[in-house]
N, C-alpha and C. Protein backbone atom coordinates (compact mmCIF):
# COMPACT_ATOMS: atom_id res chain seq x y z
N UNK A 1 -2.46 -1.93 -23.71
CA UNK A 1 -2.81 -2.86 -22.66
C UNK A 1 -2.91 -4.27 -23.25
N UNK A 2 -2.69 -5.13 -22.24
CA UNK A 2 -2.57 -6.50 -22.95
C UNK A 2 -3.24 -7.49 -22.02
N UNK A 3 -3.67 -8.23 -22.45
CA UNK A 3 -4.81 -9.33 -21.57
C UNK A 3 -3.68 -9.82 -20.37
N UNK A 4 -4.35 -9.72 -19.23
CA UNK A 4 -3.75 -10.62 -18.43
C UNK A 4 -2.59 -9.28 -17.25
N UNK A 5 -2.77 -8.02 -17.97
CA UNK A 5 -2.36 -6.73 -17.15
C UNK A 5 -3.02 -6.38 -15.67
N UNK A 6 -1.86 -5.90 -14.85
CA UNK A 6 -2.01 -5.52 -13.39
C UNK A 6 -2.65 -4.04 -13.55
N UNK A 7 -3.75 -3.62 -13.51
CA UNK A 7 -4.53 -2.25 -13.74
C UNK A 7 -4.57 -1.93 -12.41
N UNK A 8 -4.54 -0.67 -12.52
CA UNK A 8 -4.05 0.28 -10.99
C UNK A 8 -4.88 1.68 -11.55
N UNK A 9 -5.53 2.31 -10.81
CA UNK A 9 -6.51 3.78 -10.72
C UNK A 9 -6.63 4.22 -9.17
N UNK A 10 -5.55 5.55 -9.20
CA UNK A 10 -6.12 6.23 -8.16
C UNK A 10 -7.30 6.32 -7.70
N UNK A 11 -7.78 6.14 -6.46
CA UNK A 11 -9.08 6.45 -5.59
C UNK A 11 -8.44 7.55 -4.53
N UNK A 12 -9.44 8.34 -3.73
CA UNK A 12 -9.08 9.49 -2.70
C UNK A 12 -8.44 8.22 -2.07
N UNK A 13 -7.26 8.91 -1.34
CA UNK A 13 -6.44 7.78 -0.38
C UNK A 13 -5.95 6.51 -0.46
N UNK A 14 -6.54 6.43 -1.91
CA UNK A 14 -5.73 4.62 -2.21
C UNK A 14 -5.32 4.63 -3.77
N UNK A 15 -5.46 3.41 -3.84
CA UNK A 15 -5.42 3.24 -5.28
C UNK A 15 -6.23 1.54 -5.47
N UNK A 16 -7.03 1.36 -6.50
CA UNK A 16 -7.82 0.05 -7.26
C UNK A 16 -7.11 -0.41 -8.34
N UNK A 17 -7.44 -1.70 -8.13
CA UNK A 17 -6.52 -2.80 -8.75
C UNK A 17 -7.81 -4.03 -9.50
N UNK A 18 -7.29 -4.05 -10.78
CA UNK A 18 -8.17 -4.83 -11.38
C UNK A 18 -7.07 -5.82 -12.61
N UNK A 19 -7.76 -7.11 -12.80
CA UNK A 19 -6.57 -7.78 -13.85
C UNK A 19 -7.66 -6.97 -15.59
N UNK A 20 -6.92 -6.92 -16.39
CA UNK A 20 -7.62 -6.67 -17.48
C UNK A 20 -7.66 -7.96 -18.61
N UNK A 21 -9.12 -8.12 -18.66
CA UNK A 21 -9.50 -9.33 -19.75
C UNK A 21 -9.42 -9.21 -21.43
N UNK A 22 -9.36 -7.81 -21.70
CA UNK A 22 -9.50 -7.47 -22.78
C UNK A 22 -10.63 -7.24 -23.47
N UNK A 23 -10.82 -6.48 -24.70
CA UNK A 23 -11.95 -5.83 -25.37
C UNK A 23 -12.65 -4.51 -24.02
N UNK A 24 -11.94 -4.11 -23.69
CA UNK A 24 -11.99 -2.85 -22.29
C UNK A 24 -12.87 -3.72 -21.27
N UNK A 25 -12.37 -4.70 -21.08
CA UNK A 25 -13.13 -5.60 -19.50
C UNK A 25 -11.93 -5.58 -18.22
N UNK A 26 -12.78 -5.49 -17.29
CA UNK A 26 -11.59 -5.28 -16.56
C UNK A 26 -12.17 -6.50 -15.41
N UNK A 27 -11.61 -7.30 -14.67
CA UNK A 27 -12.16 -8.14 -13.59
C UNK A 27 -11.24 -7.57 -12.09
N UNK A 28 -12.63 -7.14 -10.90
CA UNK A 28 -11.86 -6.52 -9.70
C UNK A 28 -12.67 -6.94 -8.64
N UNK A 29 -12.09 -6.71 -7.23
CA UNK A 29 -12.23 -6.84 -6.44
C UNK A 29 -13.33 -5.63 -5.92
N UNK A 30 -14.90 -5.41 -5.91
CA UNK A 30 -15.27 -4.76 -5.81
C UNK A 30 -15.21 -3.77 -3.98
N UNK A 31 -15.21 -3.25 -3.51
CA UNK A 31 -14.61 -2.63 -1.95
C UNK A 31 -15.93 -2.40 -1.61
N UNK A 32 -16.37 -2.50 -0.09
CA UNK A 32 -17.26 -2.72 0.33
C UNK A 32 -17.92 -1.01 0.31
N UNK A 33 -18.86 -1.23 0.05
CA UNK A 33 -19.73 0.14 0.16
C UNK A 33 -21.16 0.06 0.89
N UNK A 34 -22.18 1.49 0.54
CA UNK A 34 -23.31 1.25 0.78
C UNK A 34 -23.88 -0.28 0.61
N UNK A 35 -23.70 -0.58 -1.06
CA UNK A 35 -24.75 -1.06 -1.60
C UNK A 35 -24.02 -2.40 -1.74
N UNK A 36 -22.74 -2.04 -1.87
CA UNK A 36 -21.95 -3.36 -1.87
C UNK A 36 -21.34 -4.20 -1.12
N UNK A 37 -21.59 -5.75 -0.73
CA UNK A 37 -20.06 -6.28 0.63
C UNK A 37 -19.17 -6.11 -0.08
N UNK A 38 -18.83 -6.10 -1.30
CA UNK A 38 -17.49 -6.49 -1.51
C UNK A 38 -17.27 -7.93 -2.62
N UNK A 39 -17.16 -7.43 -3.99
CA UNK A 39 -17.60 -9.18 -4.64
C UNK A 39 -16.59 -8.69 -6.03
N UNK A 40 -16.23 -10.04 -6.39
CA UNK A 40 -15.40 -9.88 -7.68
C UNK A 40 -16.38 -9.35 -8.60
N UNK A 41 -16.31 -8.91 -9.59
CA UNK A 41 -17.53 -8.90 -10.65
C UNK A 41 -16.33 -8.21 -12.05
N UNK A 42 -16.83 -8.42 -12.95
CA UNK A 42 -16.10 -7.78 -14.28
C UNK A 42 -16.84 -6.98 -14.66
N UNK A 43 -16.29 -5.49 -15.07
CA UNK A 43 -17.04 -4.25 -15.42
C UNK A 43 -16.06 -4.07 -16.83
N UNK A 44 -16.73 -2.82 -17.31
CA UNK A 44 -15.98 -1.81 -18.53
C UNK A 44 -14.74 -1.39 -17.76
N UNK A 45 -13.64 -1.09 -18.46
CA UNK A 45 -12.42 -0.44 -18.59
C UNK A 45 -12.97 1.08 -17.88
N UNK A 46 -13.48 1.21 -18.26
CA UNK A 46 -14.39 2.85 -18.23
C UNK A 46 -14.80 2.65 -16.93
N UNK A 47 -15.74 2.03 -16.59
CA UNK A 47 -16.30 1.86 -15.03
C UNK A 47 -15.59 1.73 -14.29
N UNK A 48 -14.43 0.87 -14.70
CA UNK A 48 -13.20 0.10 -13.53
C UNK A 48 -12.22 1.87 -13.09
N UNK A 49 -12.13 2.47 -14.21
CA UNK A 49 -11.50 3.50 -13.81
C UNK A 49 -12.03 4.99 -13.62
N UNK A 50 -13.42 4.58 -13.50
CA UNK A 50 -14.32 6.02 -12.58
C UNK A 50 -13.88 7.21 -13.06
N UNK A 51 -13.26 7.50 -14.49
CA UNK A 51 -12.92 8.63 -14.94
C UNK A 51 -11.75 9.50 -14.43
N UNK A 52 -10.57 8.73 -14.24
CA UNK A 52 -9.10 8.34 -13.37
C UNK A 52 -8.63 7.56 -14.29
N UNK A 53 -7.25 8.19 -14.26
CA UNK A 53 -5.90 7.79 -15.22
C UNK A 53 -5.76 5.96 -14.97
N UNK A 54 -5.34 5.43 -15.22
CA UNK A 54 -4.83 4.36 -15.31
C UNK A 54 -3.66 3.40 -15.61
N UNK A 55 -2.85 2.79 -15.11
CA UNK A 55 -1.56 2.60 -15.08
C UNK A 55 -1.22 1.19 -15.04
N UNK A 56 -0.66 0.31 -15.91
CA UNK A 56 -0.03 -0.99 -15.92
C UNK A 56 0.87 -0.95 -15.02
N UNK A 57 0.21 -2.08 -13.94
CA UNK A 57 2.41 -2.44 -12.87
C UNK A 57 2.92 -3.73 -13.89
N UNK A 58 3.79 -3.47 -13.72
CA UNK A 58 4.55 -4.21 -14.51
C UNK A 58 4.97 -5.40 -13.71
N UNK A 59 5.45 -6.72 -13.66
CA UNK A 59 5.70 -7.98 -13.07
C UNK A 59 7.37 -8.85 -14.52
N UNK A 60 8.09 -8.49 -13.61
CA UNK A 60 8.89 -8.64 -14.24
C UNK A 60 9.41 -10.64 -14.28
N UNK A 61 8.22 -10.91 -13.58
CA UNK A 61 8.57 -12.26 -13.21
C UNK A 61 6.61 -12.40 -13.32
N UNK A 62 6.71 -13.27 -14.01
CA UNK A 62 4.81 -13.90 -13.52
C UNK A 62 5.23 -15.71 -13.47
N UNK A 63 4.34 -16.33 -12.36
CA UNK A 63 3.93 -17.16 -12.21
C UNK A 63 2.85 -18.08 -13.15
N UNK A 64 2.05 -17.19 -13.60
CA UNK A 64 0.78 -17.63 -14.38
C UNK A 64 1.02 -16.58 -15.39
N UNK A 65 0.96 -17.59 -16.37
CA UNK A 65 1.25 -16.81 -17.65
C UNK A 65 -0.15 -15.85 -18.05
N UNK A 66 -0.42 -14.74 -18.75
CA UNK A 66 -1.65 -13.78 -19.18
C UNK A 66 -2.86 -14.80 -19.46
N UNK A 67 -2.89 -15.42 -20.10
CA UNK A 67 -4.19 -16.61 -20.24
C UNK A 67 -4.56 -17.13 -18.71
N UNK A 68 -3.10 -18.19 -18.22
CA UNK A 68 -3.79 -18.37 -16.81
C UNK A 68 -4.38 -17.49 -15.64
N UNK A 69 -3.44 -16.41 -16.10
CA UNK A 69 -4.15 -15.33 -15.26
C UNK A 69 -5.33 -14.97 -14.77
N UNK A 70 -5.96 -14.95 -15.75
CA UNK A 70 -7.15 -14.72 -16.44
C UNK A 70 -8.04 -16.02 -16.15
N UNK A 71 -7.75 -17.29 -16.44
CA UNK A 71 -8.70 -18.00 -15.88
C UNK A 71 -8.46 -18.12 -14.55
N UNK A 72 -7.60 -17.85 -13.59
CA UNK A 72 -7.63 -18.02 -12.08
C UNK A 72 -8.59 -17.19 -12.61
N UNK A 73 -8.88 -15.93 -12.32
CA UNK A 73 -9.64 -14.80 -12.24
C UNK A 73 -11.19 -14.95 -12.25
N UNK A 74 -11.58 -15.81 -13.29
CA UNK A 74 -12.83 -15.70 -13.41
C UNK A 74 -13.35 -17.36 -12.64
N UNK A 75 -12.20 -18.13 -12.04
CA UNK A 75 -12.52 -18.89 -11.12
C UNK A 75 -13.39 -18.53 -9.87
N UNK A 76 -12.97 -17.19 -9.72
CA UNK A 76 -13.52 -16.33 -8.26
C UNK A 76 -14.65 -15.22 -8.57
N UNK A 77 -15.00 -15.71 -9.84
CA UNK A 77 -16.03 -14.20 -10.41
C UNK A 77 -17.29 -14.53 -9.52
N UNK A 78 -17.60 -13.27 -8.64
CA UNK A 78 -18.86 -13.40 -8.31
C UNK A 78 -18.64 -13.71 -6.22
N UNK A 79 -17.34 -14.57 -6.03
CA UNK A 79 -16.75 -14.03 -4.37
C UNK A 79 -16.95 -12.93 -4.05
N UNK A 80 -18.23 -13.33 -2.48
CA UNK A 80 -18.37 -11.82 -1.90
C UNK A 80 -17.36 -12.04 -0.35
N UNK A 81 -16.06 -12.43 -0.50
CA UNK A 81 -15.55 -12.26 1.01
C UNK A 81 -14.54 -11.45 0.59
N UNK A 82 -15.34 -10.10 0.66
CA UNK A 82 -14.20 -8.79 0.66
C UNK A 82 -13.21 -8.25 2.27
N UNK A 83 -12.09 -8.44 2.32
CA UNK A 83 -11.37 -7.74 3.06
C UNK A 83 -10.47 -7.30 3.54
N UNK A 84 -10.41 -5.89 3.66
CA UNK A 84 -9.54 -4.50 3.13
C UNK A 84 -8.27 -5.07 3.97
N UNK A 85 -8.10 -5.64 4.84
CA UNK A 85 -6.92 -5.99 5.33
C UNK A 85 -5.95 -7.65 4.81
N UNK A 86 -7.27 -8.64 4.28
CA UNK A 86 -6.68 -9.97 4.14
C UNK A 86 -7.00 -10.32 2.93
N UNK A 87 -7.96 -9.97 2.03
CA UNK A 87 -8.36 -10.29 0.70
C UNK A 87 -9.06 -9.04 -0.36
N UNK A 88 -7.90 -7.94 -0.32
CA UNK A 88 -8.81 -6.83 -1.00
C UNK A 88 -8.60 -6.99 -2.71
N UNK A 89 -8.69 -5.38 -3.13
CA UNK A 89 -8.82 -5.61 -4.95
C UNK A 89 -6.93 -5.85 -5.43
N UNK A 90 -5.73 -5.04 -4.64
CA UNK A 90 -4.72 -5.66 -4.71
C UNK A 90 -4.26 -6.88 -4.62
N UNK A 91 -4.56 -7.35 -3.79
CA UNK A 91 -4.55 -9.13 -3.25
C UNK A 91 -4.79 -10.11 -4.51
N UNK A 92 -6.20 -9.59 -4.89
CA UNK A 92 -6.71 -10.46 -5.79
C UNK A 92 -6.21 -10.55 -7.24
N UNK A 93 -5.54 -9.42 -7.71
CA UNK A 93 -4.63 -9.36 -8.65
C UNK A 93 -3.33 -10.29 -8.63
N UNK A 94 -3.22 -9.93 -7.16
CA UNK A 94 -1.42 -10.43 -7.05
C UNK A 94 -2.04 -11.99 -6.94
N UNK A 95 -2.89 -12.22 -6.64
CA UNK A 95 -2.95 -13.93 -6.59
C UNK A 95 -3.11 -14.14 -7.92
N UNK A 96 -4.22 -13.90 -8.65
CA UNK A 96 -4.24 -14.08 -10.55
C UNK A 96 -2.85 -14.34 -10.84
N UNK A 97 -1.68 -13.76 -10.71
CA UNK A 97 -0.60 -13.46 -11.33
C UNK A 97 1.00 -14.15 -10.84
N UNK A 98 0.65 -14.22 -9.40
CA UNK A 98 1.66 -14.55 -8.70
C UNK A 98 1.16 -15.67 -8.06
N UNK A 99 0.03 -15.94 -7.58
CA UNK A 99 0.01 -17.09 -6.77
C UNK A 99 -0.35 -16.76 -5.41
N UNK A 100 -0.01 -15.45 -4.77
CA UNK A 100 -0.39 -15.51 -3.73
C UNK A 100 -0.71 -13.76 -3.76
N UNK A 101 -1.35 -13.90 -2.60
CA UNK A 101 -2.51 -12.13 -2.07
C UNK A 101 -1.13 -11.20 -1.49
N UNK A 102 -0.91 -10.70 -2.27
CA UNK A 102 0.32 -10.00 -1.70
C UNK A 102 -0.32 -7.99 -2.20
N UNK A 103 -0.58 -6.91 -1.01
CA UNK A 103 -0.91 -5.92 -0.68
C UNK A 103 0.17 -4.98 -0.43
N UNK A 104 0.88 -3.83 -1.61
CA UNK A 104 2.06 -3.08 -1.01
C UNK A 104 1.24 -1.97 -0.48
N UNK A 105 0.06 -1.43 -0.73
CA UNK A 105 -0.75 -0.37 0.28
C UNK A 105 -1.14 -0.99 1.55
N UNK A 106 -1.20 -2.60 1.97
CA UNK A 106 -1.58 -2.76 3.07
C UNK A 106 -0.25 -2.77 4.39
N UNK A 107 0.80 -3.32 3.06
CA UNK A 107 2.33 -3.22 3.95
C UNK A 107 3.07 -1.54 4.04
N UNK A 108 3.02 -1.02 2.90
CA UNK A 108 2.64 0.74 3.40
C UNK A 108 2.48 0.55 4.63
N UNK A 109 1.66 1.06 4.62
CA UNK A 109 0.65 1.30 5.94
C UNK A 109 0.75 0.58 7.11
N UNK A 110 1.03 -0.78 7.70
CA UNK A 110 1.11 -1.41 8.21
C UNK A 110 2.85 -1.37 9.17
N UNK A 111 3.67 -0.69 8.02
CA UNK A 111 5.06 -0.02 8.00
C UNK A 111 4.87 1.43 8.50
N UNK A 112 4.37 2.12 8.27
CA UNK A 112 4.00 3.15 8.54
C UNK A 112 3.96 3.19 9.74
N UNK A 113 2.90 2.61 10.25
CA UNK A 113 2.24 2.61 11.48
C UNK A 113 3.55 1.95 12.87
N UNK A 114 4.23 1.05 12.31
CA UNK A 114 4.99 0.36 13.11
C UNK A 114 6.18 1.36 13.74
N UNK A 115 6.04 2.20 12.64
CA UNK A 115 7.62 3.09 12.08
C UNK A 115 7.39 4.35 13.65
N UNK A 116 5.79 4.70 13.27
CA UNK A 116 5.02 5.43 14.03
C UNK A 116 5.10 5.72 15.66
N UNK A 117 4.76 4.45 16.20
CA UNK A 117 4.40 3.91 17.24
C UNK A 117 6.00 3.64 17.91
N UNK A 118 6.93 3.37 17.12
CA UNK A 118 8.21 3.08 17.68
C UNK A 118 8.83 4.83 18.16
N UNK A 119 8.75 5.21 16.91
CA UNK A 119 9.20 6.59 17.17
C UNK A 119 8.94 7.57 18.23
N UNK A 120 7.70 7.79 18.38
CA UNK A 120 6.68 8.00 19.85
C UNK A 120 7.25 7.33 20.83
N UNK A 121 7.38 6.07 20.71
CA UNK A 121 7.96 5.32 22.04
C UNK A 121 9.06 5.87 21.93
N UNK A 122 9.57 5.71 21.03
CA UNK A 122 11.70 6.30 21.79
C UNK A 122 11.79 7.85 21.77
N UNK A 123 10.90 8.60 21.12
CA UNK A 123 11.68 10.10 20.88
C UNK A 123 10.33 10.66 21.04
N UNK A 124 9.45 10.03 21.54
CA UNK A 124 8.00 11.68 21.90
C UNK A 124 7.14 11.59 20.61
N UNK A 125 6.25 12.28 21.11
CA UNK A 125 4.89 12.69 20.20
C UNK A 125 5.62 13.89 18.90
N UNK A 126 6.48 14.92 19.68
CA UNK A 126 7.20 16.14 19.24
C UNK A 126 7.41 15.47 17.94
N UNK A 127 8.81 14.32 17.82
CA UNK A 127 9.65 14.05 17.33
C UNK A 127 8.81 13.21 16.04
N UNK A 128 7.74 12.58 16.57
CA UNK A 128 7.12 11.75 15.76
C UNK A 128 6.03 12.67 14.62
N UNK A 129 5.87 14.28 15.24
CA UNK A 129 5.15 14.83 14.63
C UNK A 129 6.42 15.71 13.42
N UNK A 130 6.96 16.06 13.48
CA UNK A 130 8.25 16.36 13.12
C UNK A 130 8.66 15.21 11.99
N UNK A 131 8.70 13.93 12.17
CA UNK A 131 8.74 13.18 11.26
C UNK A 131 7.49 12.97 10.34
N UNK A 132 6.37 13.18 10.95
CA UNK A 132 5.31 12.77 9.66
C UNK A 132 5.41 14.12 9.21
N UNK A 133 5.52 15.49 9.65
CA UNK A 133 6.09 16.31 8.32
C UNK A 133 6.79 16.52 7.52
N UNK A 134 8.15 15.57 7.98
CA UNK A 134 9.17 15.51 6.84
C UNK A 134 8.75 14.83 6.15
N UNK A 135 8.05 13.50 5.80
CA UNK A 135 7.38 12.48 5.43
C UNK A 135 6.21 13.45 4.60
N UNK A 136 5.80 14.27 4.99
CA UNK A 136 4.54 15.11 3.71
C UNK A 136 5.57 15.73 2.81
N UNK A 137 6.49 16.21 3.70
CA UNK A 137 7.58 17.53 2.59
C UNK A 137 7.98 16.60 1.15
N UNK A 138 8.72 15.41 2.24
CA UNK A 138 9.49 14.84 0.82
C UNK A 138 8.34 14.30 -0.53
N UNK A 139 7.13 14.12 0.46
CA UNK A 139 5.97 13.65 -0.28
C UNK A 139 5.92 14.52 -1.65
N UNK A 140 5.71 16.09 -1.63
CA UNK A 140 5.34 16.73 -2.42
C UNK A 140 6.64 17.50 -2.83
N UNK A 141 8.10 17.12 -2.10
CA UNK A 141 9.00 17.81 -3.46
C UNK A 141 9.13 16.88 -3.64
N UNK A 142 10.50 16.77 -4.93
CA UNK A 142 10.53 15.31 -5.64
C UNK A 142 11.54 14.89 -4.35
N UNK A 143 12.14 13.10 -4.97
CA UNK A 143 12.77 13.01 -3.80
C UNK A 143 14.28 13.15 -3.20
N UNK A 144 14.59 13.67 -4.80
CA UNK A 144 15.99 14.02 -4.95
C UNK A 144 16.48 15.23 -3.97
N UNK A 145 15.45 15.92 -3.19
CA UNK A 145 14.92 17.69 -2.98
C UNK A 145 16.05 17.58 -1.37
N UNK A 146 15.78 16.17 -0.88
CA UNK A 146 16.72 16.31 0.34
C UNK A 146 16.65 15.04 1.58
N UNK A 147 17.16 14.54 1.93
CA UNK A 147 17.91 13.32 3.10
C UNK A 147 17.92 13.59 4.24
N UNK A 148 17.20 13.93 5.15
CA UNK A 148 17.53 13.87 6.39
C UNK A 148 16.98 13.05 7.32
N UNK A 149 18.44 12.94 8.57
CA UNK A 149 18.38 11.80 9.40
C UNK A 149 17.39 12.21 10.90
N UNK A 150 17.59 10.97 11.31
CA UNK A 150 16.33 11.19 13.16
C UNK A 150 17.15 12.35 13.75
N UNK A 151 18.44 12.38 13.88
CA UNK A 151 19.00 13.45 14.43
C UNK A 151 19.22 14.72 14.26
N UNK A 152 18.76 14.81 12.53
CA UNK A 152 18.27 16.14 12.61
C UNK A 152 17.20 17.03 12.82
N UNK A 153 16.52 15.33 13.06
CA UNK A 153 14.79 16.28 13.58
C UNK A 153 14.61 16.79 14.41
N UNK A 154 15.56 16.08 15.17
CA UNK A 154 15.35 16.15 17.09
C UNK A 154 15.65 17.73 17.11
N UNK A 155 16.51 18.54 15.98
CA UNK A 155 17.64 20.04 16.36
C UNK A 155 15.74 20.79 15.75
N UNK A 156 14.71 20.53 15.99
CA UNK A 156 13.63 21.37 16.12
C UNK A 156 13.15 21.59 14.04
N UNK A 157 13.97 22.48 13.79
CA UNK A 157 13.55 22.88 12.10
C UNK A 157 14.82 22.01 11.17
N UNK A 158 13.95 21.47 10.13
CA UNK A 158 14.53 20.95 9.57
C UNK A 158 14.67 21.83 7.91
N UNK A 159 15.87 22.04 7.49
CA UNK A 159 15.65 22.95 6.34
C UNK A 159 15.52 22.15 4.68
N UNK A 160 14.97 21.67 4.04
CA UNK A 160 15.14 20.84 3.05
C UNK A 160 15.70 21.49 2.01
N UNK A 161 16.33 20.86 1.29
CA UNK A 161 16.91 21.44 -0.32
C UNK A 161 16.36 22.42 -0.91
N UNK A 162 14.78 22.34 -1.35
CA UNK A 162 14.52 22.89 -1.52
C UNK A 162 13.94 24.13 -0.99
N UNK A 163 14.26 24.51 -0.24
CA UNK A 163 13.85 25.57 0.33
C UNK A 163 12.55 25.49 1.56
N UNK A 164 11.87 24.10 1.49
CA UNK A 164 10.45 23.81 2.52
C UNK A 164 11.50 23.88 3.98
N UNK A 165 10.87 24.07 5.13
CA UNK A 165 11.22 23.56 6.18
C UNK A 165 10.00 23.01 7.09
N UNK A 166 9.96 22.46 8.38
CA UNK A 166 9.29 21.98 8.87
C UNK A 166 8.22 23.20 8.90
N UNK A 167 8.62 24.27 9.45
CA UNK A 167 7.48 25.33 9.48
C UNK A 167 6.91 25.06 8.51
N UNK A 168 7.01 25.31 7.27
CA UNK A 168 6.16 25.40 6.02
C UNK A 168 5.38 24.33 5.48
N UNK A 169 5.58 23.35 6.16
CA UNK A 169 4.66 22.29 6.02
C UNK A 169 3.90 21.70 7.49
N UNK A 170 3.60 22.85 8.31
CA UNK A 170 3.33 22.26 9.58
C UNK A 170 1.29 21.79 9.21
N UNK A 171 0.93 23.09 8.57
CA UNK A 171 -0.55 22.61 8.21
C UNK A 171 -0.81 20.74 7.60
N UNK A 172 -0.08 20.67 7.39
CA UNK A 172 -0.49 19.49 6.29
C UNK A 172 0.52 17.86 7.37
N UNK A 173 0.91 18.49 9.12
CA UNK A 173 0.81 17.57 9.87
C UNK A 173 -0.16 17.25 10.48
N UNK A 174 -1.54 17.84 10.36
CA UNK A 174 -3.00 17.28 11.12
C UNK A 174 -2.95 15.91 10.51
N UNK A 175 -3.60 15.80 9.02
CA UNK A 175 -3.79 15.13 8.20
C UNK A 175 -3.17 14.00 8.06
N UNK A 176 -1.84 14.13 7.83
CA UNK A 176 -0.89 12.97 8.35
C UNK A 176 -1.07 12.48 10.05
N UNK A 177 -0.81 12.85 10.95
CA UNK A 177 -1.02 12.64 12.33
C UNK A 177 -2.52 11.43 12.42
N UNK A 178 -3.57 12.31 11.75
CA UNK A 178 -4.86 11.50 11.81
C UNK A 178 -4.75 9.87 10.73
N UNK A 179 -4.01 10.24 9.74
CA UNK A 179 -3.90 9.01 9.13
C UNK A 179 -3.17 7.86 9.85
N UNK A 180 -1.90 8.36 10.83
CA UNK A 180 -0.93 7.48 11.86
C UNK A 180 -1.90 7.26 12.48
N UNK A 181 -2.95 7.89 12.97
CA UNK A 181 -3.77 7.01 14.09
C UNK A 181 -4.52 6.44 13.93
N UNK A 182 -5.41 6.48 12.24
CA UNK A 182 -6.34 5.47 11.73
C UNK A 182 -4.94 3.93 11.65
N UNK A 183 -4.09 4.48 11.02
CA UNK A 183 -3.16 3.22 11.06
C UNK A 183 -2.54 2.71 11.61
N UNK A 184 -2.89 3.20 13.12
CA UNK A 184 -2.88 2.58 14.97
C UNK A 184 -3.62 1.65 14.61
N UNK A 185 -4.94 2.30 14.42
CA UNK A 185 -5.97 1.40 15.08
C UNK A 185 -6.06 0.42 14.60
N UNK A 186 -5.49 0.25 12.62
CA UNK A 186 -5.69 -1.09 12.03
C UNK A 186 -4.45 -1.94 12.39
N UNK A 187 -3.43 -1.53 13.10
CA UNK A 187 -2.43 -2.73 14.15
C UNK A 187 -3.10 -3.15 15.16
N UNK A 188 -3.76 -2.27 15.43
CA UNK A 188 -4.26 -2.93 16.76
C UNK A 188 -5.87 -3.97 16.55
N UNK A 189 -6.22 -3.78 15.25
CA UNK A 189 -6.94 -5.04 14.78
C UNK A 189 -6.60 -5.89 14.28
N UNK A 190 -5.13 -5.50 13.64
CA UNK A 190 -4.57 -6.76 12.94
C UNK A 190 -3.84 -7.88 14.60
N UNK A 191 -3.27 -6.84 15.50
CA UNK A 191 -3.31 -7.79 16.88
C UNK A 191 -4.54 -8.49 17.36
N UNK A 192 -5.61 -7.68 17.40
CA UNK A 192 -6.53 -8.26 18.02
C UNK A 192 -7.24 -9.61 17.01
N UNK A 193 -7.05 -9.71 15.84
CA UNK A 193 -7.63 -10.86 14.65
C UNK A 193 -6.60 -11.81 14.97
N UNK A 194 -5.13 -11.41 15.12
CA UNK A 194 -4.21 -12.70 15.32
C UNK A 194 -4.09 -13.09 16.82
């Protein structure tokens, strides 16, 4: 690891983003909890990654070189305006580094949801449920496993490469289904804020 690194640690359902200062310091965007609104603060390497793997993104282009990085960073040490949609712990990295709050779990999701809501509108609830299981399948084989188009969803079972078909992954469309509709509701706050 090298001063001025994009640090990434799985959380249930997401993933945390911290810049790393070096000597195992990590500076992050803390996420609002019980006890917390939500505030930059610099912790241990160890704390930052809650006993979860940890992973450098790489920036094949930086704006602010590892030093500046790093002092944007501790410009904001101690900001409590945490939020999960306009200023979270991704954001605050990508600004250190790039210059600006840029979120690929908030555009995920935000894609997701759009992808969602269209699909339902043109082809049914059926069709849209049918797609968020192909969307789990390919999830958990790799992604080489198999390609298929809207028109083959519509023909009811879809058979994948590897051997999954829609049947065999129908349990694990609740889960998905409920996540499309938590990620309704945050379009329909991101409409209602703009």
């Amino acid at each position: 690891m090298q001063i001025g690194d994009h640090l990434v640690t799985p959380r249930t359902g997401y993933t945390h983003h911290g810049l790393y200062l070096g000597n195992q310091q990590v500076i992050h965007y803390s996420g609002k909890s019980a006890h917390d609104q939500g505030s930059i603060q610099q912790v241990t390497l160890e704390e930052f990654c809650d006993g979860k793997a940890c992973r450098v993104r790489d920036y094949p282009f930086r704006v602010y070189g590892r030093k500046e990085s790093v002092e944007r960073a501790h410009q904001r040490l101690g900001e409590a305006n945490y939020s999960i949609l306009f200023n979270n712990c991704e954001q605050f990295v990508a600004w250190c580094i790039m210059g600006f709050g840029y979120s690929e779990q908030i555009n995920t999701m935000v894609s997701a949801t759009i992808q969602t809501k269209m699909l339902i509108e043109t082809q049914g609830i059926q069709a849209a449920a049918s797609c968020v299981a192909l969307e789990v399948a390919t999830a958990v084989v790799p992604t080489s496993a198999a390609l298929v188009t809207s028109s083959a969803i519509s023909g009811g079972t879809v058979a994948l490469a590897s051997g999954l078909s829609i049947a065999s992954v129908t349990p694990l469309v609740m889960p998905m289904a409920a996540g499309a509709i938590v990620g309704y509701g945050v379009k329909k706050l991101i409409d209602w804020v703009w």
